[in-house]
N, C-alpha and C. Protein backbone atom coordinates (compact mmCIF):
# COMPACT_ATOMS: atom_id res chain seq x y z
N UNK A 1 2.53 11.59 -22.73
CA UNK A 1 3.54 10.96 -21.91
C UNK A 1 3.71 9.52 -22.36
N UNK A 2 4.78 9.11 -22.62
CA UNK A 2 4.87 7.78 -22.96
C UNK A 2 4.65 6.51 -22.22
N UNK A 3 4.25 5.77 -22.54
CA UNK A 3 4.16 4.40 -21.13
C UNK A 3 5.66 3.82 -20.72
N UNK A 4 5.51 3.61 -19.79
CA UNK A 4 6.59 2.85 -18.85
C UNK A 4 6.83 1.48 -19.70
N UNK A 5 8.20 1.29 -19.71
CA UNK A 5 8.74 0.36 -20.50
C UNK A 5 8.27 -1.09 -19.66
N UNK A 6 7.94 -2.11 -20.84
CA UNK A 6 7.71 -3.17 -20.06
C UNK A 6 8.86 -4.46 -20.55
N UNK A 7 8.28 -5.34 -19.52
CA UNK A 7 9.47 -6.77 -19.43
C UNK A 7 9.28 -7.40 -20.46
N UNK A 8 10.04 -7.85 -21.42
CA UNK A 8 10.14 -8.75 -22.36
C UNK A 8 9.05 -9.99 -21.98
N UNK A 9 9.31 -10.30 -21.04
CA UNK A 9 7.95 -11.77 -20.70
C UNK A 9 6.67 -11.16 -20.79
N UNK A 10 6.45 -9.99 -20.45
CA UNK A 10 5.38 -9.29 -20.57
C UNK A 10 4.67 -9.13 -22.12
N UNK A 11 5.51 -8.55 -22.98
CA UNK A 11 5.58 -8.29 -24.34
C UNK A 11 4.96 -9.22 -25.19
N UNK A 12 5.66 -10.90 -24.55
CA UNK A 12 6.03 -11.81 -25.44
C UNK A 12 4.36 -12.58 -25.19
N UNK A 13 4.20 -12.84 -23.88
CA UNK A 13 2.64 -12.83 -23.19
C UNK A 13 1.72 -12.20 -24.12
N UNK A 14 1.28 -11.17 -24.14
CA UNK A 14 0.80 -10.09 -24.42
C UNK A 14 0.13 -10.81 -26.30
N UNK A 15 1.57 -10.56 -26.85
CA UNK A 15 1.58 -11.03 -28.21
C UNK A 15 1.51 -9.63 -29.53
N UNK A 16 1.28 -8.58 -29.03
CA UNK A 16 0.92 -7.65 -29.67
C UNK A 16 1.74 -7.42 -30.38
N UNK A 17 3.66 -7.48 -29.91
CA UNK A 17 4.41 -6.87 -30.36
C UNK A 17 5.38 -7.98 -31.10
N UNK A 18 5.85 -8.31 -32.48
CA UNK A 18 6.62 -9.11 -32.42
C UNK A 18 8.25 -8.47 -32.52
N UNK A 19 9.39 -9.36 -31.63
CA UNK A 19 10.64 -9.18 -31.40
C UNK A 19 11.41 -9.96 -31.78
N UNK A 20 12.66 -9.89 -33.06
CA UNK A 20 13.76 -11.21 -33.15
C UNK A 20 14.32 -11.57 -31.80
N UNK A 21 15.02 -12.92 -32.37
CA UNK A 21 15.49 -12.92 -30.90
C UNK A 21 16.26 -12.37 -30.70
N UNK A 22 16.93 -11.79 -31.39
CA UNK A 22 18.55 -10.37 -30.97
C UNK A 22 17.60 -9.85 -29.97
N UNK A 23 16.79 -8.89 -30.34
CA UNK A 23 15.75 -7.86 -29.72
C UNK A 23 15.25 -8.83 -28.65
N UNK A 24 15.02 -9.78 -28.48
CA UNK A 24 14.58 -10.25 -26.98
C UNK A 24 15.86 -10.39 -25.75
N UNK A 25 17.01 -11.24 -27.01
CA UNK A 25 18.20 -11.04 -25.77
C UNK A 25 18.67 -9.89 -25.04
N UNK A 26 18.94 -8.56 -26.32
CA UNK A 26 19.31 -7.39 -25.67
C UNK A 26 18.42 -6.95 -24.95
N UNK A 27 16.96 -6.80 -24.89
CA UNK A 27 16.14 -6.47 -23.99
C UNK A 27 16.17 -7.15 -22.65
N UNK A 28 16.39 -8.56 -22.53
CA UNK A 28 16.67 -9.23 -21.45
C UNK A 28 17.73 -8.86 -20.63
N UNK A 29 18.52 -8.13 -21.36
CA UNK A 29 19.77 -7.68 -20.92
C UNK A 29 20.06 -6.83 -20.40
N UNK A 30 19.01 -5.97 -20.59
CA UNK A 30 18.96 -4.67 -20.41
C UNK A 30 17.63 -4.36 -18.93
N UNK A 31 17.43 -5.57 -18.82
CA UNK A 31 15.88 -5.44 -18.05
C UNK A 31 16.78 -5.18 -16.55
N UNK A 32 16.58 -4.61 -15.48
CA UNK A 32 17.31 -4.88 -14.01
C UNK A 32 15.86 -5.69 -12.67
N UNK A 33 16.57 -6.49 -12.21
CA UNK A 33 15.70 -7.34 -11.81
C UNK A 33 16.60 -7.13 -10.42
N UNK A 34 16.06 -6.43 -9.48
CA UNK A 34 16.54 -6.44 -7.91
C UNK A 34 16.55 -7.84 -7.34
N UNK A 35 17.42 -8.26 -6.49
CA UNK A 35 17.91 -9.82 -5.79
C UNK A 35 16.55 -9.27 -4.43
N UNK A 36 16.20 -10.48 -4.20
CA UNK A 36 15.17 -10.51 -3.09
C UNK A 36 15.89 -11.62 -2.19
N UNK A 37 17.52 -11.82 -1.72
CA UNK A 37 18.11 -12.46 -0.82
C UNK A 37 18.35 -12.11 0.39
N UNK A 38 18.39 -10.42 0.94
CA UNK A 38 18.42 -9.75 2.57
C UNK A 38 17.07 -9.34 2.77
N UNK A 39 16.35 -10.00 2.75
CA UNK A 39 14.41 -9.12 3.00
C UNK A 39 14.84 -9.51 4.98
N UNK A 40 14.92 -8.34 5.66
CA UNK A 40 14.70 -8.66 6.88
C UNK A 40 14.34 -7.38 7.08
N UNK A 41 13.79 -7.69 8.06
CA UNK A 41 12.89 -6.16 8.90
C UNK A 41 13.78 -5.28 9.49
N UNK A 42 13.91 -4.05 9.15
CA UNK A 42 14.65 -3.22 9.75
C UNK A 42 14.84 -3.32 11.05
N UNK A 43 16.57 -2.48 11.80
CA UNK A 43 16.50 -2.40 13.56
C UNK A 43 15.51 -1.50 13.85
N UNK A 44 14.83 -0.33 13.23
CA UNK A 44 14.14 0.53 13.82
C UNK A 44 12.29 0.13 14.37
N UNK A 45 12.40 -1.16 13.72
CA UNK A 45 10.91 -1.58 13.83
C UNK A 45 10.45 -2.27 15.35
N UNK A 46 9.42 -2.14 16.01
CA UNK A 46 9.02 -2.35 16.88
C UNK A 46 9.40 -4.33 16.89
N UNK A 47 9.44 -4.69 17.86
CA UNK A 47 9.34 -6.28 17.86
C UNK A 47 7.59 -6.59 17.15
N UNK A 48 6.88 -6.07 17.64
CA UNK A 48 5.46 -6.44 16.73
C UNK A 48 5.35 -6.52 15.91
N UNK A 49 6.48 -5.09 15.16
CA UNK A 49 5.79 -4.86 13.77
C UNK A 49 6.94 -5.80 13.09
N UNK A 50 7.88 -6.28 13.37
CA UNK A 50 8.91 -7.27 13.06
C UNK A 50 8.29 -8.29 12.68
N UNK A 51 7.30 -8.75 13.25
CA UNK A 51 6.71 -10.37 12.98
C UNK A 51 6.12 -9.86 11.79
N UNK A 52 5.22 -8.72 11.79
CA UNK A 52 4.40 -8.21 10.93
C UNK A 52 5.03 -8.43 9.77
N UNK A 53 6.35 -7.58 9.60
CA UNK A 53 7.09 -7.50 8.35
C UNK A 53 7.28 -9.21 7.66
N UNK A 54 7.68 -9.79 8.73
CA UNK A 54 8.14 -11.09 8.17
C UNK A 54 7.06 -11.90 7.54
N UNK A 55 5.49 -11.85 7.82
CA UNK A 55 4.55 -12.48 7.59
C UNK A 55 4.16 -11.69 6.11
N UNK A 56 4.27 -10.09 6.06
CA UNK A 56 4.22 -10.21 4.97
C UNK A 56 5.02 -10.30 3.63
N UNK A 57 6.15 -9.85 3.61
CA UNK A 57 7.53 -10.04 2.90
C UNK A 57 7.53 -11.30 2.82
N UNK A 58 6.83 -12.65 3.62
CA UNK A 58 7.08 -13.50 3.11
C UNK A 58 6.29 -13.80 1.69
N UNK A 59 4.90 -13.34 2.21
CA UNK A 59 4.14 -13.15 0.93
C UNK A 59 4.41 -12.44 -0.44
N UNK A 60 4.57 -11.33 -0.13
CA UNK A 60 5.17 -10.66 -1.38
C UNK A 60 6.35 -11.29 -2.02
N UNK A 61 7.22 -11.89 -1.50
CA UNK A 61 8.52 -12.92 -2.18
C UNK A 61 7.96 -14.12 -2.64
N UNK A 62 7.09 -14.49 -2.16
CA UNK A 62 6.43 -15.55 -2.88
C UNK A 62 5.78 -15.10 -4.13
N UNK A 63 5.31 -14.00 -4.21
CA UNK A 63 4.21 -13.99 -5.38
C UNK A 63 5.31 -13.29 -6.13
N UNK A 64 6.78 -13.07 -6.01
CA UNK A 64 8.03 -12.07 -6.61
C UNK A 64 7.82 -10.81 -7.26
N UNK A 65 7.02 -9.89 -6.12
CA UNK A 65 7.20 -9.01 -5.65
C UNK A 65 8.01 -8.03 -5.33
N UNK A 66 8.75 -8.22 -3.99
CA UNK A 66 9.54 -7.77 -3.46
C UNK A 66 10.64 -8.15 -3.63
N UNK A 67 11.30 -7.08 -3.20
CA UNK A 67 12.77 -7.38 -3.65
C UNK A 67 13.74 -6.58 -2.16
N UNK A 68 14.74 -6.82 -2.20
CA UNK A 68 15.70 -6.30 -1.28
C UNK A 68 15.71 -4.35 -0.67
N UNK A 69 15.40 -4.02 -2.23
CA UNK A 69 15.07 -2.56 -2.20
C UNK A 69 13.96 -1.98 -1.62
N UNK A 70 12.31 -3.14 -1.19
CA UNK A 70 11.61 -2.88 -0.88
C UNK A 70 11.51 -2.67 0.59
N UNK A 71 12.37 -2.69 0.79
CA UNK A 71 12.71 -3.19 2.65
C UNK A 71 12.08 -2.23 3.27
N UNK A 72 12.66 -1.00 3.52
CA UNK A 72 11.87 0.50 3.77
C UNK A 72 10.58 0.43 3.47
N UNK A 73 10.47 0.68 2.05
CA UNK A 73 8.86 0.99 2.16
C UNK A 73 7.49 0.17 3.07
N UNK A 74 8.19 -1.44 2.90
CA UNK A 74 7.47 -1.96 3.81
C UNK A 74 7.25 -1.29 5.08
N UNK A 75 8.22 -1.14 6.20
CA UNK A 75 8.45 -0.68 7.18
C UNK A 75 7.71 0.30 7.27
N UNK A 76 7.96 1.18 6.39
CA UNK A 76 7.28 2.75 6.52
C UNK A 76 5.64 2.47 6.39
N UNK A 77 5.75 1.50 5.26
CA UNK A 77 3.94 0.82 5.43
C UNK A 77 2.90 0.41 6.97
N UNK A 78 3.97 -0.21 7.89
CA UNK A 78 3.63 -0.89 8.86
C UNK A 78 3.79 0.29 10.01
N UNK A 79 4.91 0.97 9.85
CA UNK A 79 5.06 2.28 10.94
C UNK A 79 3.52 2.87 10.57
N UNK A 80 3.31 3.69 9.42
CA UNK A 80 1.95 4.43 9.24
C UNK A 80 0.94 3.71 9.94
N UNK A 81 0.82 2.49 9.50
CA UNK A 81 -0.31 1.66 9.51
C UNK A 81 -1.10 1.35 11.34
N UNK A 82 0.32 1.33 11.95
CA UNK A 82 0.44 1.08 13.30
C UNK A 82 -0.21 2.50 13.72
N UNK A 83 0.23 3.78 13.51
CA UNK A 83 0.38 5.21 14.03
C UNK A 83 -1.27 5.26 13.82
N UNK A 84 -2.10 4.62 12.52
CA UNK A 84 -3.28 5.05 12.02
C UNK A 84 -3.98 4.43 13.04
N UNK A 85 -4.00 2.61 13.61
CA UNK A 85 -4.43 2.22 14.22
C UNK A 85 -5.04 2.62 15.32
N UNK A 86 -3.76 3.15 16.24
CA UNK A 86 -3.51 3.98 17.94
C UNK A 86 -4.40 5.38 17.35
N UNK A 87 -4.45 6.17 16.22
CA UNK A 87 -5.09 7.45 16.33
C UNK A 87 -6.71 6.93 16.32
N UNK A 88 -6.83 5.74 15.64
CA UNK A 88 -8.11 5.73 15.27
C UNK A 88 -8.87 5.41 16.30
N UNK A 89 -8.02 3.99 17.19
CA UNK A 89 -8.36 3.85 18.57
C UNK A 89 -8.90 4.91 19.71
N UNK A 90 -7.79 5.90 19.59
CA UNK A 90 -8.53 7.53 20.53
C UNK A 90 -9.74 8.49 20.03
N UNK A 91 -9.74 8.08 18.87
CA UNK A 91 -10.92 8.54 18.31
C UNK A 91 -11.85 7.80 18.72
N UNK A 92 -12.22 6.50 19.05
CA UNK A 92 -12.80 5.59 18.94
C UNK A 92 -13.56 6.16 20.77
N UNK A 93 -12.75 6.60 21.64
CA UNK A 93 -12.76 6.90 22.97
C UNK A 93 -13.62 7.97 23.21
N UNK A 94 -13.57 8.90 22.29
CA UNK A 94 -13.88 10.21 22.06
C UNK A 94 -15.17 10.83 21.68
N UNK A 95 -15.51 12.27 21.98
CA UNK A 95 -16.51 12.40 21.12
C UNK A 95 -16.70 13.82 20.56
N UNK A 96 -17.26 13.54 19.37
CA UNK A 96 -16.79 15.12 18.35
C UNK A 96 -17.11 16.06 19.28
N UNK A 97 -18.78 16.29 19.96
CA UNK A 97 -19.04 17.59 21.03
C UNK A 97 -18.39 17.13 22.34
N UNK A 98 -17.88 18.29 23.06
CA UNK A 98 -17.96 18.42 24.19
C UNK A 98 -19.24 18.92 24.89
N UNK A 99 -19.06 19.28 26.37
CA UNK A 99 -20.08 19.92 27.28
C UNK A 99 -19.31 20.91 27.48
N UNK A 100 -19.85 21.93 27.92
CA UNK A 100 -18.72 23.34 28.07
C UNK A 100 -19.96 23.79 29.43
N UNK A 101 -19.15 24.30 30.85
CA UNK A 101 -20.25 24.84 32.13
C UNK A 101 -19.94 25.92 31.70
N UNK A 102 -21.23 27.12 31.78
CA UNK A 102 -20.44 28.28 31.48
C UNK A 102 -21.34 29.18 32.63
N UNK A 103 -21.11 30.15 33.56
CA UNK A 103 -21.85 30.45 34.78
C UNK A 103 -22.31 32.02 34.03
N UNK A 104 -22.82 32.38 34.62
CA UNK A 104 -24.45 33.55 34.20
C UNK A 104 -24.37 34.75 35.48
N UNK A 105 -23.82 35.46 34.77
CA UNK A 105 -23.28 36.50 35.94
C UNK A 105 -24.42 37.60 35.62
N UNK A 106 -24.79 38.14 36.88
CA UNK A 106 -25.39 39.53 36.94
C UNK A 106 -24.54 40.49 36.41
N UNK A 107 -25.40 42.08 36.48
CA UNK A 107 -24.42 43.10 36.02
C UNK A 107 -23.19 43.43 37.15
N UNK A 108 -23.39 43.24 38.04
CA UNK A 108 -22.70 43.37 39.11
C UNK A 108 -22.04 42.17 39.58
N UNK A 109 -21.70 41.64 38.74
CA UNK A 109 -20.74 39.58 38.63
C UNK A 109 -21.12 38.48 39.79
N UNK A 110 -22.84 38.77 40.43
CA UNK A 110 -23.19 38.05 40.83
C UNK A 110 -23.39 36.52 40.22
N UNK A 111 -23.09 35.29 40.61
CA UNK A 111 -23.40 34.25 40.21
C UNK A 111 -24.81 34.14 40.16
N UNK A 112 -25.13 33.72 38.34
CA UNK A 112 -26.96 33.63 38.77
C UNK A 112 -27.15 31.86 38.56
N UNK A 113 -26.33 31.37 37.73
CA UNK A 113 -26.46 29.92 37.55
C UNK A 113 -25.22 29.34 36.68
N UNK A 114 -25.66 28.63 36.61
CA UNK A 114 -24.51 27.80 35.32
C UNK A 114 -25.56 27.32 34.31
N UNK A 115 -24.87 27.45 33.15
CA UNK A 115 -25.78 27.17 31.96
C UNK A 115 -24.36 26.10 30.98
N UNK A 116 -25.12 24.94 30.71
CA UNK A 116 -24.54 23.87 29.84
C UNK A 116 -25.12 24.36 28.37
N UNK A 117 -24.00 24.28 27.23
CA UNK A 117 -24.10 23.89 26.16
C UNK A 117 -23.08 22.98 25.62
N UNK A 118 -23.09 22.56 24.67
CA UNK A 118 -22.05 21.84 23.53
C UNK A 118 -20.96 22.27 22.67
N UNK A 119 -19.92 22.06 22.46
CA UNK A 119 -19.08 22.75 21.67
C UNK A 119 -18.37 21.69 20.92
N UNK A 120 -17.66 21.86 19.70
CA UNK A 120 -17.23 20.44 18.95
C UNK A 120 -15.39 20.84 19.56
N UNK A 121 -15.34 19.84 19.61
CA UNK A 121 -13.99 19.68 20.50
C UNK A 121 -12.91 19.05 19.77
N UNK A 122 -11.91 20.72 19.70
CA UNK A 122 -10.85 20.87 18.77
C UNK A 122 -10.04 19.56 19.06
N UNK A 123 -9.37 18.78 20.10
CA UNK A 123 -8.64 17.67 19.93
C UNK A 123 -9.52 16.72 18.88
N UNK A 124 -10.50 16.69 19.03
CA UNK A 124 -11.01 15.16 18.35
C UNK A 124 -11.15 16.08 16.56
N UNK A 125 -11.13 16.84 16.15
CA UNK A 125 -10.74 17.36 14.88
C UNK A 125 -9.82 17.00 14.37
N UNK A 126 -8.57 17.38 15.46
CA UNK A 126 -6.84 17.38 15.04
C UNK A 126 -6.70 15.48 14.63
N UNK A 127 -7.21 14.75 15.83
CA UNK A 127 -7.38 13.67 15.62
C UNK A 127 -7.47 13.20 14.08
N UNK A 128 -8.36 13.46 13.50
CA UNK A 128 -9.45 12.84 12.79
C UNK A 128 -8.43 13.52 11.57
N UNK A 129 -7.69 14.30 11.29
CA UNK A 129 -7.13 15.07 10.90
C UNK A 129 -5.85 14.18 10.58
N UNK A 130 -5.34 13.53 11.64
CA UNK A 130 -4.06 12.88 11.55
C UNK A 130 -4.57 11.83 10.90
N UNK A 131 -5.60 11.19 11.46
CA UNK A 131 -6.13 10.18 11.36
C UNK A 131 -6.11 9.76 9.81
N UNK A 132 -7.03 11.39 8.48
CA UNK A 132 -6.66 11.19 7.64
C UNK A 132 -5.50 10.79 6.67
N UNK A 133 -4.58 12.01 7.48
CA UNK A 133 -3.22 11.58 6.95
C UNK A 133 -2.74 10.57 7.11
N UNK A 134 -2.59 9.53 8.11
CA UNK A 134 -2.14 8.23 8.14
C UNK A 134 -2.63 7.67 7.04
N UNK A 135 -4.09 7.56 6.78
CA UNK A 135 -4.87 6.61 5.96
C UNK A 135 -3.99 6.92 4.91
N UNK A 136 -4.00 8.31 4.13
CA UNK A 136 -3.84 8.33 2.77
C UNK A 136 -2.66 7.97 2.64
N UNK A 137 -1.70 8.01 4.15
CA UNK A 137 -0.28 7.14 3.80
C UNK A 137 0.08 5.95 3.55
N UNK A 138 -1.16 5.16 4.27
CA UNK A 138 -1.04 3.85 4.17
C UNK A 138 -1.47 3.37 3.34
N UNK A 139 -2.06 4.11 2.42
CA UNK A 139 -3.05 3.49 1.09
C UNK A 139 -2.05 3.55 0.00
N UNK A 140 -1.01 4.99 -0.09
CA UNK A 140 -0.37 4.94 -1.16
C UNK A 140 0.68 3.93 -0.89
N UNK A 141 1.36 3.08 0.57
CA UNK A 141 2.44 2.62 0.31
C UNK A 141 1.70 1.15 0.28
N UNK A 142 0.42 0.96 0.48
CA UNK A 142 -0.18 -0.19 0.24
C UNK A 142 -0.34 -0.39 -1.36
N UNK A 143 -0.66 0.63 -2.11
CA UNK A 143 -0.48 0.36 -3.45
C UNK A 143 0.74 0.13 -4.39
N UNK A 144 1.91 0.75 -3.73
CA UNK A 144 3.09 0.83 -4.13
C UNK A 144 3.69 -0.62 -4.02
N UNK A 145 3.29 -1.11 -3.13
CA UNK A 145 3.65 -2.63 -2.34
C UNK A 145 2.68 -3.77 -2.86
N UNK A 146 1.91 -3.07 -3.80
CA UNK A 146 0.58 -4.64 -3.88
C UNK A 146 0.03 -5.07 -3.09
N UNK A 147 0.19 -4.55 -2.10
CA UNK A 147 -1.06 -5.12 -1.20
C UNK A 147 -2.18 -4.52 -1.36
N UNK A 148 -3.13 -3.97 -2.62
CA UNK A 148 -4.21 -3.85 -2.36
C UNK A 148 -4.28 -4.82 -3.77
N UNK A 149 -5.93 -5.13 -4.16
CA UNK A 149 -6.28 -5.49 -5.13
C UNK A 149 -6.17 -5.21 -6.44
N UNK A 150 -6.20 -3.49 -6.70
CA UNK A 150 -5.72 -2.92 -7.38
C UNK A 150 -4.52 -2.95 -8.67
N UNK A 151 -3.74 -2.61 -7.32
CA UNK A 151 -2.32 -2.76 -6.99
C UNK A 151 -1.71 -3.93 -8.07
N UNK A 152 -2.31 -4.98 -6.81
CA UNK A 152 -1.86 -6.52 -7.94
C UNK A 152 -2.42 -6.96 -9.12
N UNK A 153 -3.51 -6.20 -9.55
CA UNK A 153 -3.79 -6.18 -10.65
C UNK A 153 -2.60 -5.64 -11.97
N UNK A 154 -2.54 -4.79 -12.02
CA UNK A 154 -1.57 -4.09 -12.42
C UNK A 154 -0.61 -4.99 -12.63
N UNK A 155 0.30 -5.44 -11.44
CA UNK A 155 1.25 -6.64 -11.84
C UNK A 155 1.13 -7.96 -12.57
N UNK A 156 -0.17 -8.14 -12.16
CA UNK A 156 0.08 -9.61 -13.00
C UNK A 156 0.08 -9.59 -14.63
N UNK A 157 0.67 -10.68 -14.85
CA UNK A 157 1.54 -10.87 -15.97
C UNK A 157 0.29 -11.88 -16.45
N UNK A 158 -0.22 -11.36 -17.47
CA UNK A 158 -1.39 -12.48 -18.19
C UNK A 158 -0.85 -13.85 -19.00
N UNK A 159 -1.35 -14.53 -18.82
CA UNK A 159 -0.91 -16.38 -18.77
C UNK A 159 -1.46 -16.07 -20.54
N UNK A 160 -0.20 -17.22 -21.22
CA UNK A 160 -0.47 -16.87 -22.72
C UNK A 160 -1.70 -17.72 -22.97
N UNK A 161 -2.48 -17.66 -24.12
CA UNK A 161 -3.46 -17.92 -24.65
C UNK A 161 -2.89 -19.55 -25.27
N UNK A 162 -3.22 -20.76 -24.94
CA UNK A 162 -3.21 -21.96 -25.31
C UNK A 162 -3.93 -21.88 -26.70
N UNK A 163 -3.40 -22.42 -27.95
CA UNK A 163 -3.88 -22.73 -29.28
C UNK A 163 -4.13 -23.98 -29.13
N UNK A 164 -5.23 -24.30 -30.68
CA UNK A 164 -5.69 -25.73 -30.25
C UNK A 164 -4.24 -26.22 -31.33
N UNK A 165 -4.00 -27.62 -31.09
CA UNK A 165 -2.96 -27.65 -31.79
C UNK A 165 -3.53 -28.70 -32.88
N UNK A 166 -3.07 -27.74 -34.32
CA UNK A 166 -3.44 -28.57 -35.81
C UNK A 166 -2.76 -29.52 -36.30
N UNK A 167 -3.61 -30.20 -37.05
CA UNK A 167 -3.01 -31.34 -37.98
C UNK A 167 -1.55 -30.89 -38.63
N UNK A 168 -1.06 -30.01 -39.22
CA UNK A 168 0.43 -29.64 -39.09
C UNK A 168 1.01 -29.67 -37.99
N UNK A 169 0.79 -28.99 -36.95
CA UNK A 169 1.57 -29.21 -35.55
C UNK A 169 2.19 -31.09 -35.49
N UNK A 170 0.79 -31.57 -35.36
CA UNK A 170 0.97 -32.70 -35.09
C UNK A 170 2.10 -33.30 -35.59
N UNK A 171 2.27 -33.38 -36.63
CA UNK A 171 2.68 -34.38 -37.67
C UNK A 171 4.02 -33.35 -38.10
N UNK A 172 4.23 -32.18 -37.88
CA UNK A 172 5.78 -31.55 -38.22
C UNK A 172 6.47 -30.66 -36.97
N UNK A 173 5.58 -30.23 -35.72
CA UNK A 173 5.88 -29.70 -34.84
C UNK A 173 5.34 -28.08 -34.75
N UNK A 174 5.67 -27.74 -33.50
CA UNK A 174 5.57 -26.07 -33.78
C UNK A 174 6.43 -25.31 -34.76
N UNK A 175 6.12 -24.05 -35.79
CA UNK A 175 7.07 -23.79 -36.18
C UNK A 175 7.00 -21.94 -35.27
């Protein structure tokens, strides 16, 4: 499978590859760079998760990130994220066994006692269940978004390598 095409600044960084400058302009030209000028939080978002969005979209536009197109996924980041919270919370309430009374009948359906045991208790499964699914939702749109460590690894753009500069430099310039 071939690798994903990269940004000319990337390339040029890098150093591996050399490009005339024809080949850098048309590549520049060719690169699409989404406008990051409407970043606002969707109408469908809670007022909470509104602040949420804004605190982080501000971040991600700072580090130029995000872009206008990212709008949704954020959202959908913060919807999951919220849904994972509240499930994890009832889990948190909960506990895997139940107690189950179960009464002790003669052959003739006399009551002889009640007898307690334990049983693992199907809601807090289903729970734990959703619970997963949120996570693994919020992890992939957390990676998709850079917000994990990972993530922003991947993006950053490595800072070029400073040369020491020689007695030619000096005295005729860079060539």
């Amino acid at each position: 499978m071939p690798k994903p095409k990269e940004p000319v600044a990337l390339i040029l960084l890098k150093g591996n590859k050399h490009l005339t400058k024809k080949e850098i302009e048309e590549r520049k030209e060719q690169e699409i760079k989404a406008p990051a000028d409407k970043i606002r939080a969707p109408s469908y978002l809670p007022k909470e998760l509104k602040k949420e969005f804004k605190k982080i979209s501000d971040e991600l536009v700072r580090i130029e990130i995000m872009s206008n197109l990212d709008v949704d996924a954020l959202a959908r980041f913060l919807m999951s994220q919220k849904m994972y919270l509240q499930v994890s919370e009832e889990l948190l309430k909960r506990q895997p066994v139940r107690t189950v009374l179960e009464t002790i009948k003669d052959e003739e359906g006399k009551v002889l006692g009640v007898q307690e045991h334990e049983v693992v208790s199907e809601a807090y499964g289903e729970l734990l269940q959703m619970q997963d699914k949120l996570f693994k939702q919020c992890r992939a749109a957390a990676g998709d978004l850079g917000l994990t460590i990972s993530s922003r690894c991947r993006l950053v753009v490595p800072k070029p390598k400073e040369k020491p500069e020689t007695e030619f430099d000096k005295r005729f310039g860079e060539v």
